[in-house]
N, C-alpha and C. Protein backbone atom coordinates (compact mmCIF):
# COMPACT_ATOMS: atom_id res chain seq x y z
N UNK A 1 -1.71 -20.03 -16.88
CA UNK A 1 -0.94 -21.19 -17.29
C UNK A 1 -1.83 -22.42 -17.31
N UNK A 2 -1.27 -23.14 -18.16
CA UNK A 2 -2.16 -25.00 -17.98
C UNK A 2 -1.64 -25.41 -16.62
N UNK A 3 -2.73 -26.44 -16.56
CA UNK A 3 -2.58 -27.12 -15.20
C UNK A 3 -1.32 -27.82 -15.86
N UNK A 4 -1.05 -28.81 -16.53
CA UNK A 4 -0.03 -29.77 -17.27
C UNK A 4 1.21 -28.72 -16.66
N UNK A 5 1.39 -27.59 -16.77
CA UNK A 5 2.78 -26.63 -16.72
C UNK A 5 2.93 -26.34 -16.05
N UNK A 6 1.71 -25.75 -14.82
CA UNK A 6 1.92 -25.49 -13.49
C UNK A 6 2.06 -26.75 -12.54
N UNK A 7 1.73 -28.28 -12.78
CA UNK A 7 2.01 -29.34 -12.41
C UNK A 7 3.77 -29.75 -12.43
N UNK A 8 4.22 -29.29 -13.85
CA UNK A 8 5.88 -29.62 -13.86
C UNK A 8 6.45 -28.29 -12.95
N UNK A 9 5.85 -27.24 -13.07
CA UNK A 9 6.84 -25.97 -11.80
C UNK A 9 6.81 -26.51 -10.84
N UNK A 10 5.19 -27.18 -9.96
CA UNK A 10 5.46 -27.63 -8.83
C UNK A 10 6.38 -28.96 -8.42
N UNK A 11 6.25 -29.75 -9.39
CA UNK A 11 7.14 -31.11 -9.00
C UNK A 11 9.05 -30.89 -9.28
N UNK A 12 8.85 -29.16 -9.94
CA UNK A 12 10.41 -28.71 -10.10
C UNK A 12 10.85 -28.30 -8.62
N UNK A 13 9.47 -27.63 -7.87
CA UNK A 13 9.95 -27.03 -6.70
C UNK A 13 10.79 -27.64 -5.70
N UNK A 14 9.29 -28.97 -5.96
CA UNK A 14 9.61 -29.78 -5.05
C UNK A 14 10.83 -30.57 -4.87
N UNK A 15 11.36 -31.24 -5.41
CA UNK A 15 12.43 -31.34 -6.36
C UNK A 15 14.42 -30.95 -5.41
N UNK A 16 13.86 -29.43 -6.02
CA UNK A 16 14.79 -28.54 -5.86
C UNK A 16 15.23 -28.10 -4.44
N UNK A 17 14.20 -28.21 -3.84
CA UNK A 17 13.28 -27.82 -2.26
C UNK A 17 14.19 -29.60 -1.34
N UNK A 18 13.61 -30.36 -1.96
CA UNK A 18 14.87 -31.59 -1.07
C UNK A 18 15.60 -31.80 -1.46
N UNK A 19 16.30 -31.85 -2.54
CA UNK A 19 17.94 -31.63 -2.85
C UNK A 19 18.35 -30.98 -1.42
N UNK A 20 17.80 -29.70 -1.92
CA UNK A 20 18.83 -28.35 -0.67
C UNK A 20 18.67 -28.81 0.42
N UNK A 21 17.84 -29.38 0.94
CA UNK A 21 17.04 -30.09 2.39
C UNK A 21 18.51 -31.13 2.90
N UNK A 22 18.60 -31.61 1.20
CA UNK A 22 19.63 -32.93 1.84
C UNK A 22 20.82 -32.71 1.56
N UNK A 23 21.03 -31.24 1.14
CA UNK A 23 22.79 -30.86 0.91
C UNK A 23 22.96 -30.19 2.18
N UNK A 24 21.53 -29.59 2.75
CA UNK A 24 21.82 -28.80 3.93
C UNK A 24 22.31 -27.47 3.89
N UNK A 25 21.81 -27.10 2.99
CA UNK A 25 21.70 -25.53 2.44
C UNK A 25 20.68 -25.45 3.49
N UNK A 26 20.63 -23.62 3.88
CA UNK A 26 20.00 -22.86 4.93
C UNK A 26 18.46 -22.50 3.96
N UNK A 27 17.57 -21.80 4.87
CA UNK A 27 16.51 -21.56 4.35
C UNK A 27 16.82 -20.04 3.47
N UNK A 28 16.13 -20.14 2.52
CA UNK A 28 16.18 -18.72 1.64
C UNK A 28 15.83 -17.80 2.28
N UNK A 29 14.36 -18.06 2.89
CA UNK A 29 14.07 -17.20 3.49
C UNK A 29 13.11 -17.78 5.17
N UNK A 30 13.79 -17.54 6.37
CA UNK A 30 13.89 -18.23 7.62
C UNK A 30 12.76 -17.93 8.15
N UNK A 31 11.93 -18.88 8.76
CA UNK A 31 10.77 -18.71 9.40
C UNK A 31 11.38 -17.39 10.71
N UNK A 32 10.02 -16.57 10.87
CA UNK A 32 10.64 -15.49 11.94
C UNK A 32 9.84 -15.49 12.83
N UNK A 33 10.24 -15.51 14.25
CA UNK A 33 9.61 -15.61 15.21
C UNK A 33 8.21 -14.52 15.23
N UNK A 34 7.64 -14.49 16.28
CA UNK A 34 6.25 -14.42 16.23
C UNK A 34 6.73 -13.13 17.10
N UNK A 35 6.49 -11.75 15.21
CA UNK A 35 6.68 -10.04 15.54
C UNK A 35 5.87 -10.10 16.93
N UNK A 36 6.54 -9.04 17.60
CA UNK A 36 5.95 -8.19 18.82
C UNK A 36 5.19 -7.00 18.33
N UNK A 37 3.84 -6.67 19.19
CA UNK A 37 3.19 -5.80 18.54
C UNK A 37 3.81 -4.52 18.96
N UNK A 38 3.42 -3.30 18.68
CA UNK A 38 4.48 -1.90 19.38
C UNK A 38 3.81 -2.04 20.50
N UNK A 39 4.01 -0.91 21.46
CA UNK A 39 3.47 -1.17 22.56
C UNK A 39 2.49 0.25 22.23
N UNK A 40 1.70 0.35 23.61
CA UNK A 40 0.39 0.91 22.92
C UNK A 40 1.05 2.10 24.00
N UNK A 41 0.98 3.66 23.39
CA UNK A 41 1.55 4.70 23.99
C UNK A 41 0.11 5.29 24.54
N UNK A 42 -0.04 5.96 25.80
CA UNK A 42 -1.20 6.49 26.38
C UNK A 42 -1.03 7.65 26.10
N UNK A 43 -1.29 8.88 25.95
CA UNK A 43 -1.00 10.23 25.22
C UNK A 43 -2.02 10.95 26.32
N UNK A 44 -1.30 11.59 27.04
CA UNK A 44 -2.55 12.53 28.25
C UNK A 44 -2.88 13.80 27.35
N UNK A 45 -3.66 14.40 27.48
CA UNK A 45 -4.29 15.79 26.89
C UNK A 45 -5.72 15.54 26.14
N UNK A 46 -6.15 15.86 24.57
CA UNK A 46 -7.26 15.90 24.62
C UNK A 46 -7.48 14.49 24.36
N UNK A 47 -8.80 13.80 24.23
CA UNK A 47 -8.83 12.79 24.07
C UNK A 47 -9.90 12.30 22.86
N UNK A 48 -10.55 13.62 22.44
CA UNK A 48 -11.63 13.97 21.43
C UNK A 48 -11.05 14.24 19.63
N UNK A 49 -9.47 13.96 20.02
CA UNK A 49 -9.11 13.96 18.55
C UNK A 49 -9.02 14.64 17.48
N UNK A 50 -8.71 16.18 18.64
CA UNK A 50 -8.88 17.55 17.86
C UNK A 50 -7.13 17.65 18.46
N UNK A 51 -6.65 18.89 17.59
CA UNK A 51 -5.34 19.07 18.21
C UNK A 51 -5.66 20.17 19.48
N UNK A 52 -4.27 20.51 20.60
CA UNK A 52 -4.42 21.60 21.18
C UNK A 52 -4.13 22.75 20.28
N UNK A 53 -4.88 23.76 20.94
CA UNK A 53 -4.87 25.18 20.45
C UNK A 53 -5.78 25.42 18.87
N UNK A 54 -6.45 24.48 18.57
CA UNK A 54 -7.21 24.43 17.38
C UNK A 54 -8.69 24.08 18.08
N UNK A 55 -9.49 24.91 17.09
CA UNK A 55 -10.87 25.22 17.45
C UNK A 55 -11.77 24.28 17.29
């Protein structure tokens, strides 16, 4: 795209983006708290990354 066109999308965003700000419409999409990682499982047996019972 031209800069000239991608200049009017952004000043549409923007725009559009405080309207909703000042009607007090919710977020589209809500900042999300800060994921938890899984937890890390310890697995006893081999540890060399071969299966059991395989050669």
């Amino acid at each position: 795209m031209k800069p000239a066109k991608v200049s009017k999308i952004i000043v549409a965003r923007v725009v559009l983006h405080n309207l909703a700000k000042a009607w007090g419409e919710r977020e589209a999409f809500p900042e999300e708290e800060d994921p938890q990682p899984p937890p890390i499982v310890q697995l006893d047996g081999n540890h060399d990354g071969r299966l059991s019972g395989m050669q």
